[in-house]
Protein backbone atom coordinates (compact mmCIF):
# COMPACT_ATOMS: atom_id res chain seq x y z
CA UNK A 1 103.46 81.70 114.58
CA UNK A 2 107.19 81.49 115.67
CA UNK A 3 108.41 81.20 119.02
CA UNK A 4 111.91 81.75 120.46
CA UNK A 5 113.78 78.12 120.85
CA UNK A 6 116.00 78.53 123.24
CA UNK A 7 117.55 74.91 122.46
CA UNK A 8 117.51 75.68 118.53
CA UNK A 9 120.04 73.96 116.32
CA UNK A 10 119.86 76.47 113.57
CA UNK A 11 123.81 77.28 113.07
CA UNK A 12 124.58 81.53 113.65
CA UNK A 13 127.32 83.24 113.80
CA UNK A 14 128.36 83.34 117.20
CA UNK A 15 129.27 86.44 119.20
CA UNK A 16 130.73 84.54 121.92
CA UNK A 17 134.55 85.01 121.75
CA UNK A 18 137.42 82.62 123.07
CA UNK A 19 135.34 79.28 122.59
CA UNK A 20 138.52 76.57 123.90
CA UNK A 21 137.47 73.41 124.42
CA UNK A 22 140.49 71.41 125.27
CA UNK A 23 144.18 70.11 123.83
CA UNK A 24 142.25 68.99 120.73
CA UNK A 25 141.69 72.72 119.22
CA UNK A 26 145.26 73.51 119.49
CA UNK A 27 144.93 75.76 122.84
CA UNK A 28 145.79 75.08 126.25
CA UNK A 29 143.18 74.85 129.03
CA UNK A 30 144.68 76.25 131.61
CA UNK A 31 143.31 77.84 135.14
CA UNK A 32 144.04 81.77 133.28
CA UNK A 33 142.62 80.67 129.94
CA UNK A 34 139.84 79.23 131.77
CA UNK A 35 139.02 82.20 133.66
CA UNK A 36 139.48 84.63 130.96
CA UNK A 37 136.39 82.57 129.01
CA UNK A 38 134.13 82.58 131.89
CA UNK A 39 134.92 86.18 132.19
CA UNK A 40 133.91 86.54 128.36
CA UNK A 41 131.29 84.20 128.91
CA UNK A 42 129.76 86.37 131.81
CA UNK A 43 130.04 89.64 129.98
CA UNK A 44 127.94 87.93 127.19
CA UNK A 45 125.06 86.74 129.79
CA UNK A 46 125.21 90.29 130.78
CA UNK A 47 124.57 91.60 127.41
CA UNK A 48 122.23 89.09 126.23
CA UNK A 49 120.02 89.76 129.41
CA UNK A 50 120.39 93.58 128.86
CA UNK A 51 119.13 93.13 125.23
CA UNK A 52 116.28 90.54 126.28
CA UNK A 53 114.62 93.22 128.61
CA UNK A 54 115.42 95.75 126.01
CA UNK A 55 113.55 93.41 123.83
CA UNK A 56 111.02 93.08 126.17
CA UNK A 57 110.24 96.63 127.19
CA UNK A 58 109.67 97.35 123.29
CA UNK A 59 107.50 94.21 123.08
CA UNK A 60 105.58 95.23 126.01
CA UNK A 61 105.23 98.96 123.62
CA UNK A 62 104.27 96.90 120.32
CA UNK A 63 101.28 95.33 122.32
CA UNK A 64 100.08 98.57 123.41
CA UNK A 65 100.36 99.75 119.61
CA UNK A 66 98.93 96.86 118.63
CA UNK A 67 95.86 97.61 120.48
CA UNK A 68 95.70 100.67 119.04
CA UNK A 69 96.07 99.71 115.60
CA UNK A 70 93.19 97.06 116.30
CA UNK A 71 91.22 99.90 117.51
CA UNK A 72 92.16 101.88 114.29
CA UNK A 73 91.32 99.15 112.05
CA UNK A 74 87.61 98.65 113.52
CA UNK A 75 86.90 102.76 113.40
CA UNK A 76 88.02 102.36 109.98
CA UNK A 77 85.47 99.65 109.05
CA UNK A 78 82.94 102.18 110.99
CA UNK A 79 84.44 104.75 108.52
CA UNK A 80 83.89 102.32 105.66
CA UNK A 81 80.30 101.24 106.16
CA UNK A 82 79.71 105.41 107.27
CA UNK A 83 81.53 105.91 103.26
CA UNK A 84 78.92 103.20 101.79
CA UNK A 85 75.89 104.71 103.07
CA UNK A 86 76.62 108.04 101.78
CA UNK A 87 77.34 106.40 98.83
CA UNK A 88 74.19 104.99 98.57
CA UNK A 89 72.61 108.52 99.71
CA UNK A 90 73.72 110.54 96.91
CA UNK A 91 73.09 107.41 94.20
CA UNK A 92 69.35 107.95 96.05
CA UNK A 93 69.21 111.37 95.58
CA UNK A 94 70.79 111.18 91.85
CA UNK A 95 68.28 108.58 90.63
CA UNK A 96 65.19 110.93 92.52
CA UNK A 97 66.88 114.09 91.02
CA UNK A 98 67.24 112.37 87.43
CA UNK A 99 63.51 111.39 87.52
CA UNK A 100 62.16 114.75 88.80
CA UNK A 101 64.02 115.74 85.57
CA UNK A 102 62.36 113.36 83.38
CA UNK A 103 59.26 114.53 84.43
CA UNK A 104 59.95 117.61 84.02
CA UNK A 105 61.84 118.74 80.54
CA UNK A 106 59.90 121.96 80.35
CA UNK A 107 61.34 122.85 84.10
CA UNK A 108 62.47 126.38 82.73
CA UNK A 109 58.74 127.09 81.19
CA UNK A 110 57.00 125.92 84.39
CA UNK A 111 59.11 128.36 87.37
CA UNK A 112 61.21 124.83 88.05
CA UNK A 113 64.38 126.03 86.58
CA UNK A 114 65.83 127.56 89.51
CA UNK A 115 64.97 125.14 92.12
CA UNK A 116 66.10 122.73 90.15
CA UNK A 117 69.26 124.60 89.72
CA UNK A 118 70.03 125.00 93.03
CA UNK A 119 69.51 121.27 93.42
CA UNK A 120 71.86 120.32 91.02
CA UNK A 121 74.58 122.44 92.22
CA UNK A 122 73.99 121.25 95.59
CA UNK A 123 74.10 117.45 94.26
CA UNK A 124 77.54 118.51 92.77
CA UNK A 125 78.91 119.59 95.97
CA UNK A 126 77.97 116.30 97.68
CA UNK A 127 79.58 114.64 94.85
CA UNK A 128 82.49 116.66 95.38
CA UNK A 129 83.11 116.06 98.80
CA UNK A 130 81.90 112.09 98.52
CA UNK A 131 84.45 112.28 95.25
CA UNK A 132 87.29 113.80 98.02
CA UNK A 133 86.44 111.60 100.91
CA UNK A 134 86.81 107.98 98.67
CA UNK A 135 90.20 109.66 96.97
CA UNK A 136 91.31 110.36 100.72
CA UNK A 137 90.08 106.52 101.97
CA UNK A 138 91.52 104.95 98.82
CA UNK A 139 94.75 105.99 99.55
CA UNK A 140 94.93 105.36 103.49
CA UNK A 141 93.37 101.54 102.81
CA UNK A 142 95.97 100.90 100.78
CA UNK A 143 99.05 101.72 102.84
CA UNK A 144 97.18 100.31 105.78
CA UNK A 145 97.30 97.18 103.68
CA UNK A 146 100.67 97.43 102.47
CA UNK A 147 102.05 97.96 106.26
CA UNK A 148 100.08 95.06 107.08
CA UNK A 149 101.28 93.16 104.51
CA UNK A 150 104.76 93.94 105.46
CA UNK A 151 104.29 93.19 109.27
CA UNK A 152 102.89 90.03 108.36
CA UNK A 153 106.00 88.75 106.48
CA UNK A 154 108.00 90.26 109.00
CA UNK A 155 106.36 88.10 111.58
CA UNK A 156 105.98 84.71 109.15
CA UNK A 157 109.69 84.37 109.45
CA UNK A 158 110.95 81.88 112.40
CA UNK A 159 113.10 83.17 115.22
């Protein structure tokens, strides 16, 4: 992590204007000149201290969205392992579905035909909507992944 250093070295362009420093720079310190920096000077506190509780106030926001993205991201690991096991439901129900037919290849002789039927096309709905629900999940894990992966090279980079 990266933490604001006040006392930083790292050279940036400076938005302070009217930097004299003496007879060396080729200006004049005189009592006006001198005034009219601290005047600049003080107008740039004032900003700077406007923009650091700006700053602050959206900080204090991203915390309470980060709390609810941590929230988001454990309901969707309920929503994940809730996926699995229905996953694993309708793999149970195929393989006792596929043996009940295996047992059974004279279904339409014996009266089995229509229940067996019905319990196909009601396998093919839950297939359907298990089919919907993992295109829907796919696609939402990934650009929850790709935002993350984003923030966290936003926030690798030093202050």
């Amino acid at each position: 992590m990266h933490f604001f250093d006040p006392n930083q070295t790292q050279a940036l362009p400076s938005s302070v204007p009217n930097q004299r420093t003496g007879p060396n720079n080729g200006s004049a310190l005189t009592p006006k000149t001198m005034q009219a920096d601290y005047a600049a000077w003080r107008a740039c506190v004032i900003r700077w201290k406007d923009d650091a509780a700006h700053w602050q106030a959206e900080h204090d926001a991203l915390l309470r969205r980060l709390a609810d993205m941590q929230r988001f991201v454990v309901e969707h690991g309920t929503s994940l392992a809730a996926h699995e096991a229905a996953c694993g439901s309708v793999e149970q129900s195929l393989v006792e579905f596929e043996r009940l037919i295996a047992t059974h290849p004279d279904a339409e002789n014996t009266g089995l035909a229509e229940p067996m039927e019905s319990r196909h096309s009601e396998l093919s709905a839950r297939v359907r909507h298990i089919d919907d629900a993992h295109q829907r999940m796919a696609k939402h894990h990934a650009e929850v992944g790709s935002r993350m992966a984003d923030l966290e090279r936003a926030t690798s980079a030093p202050l």
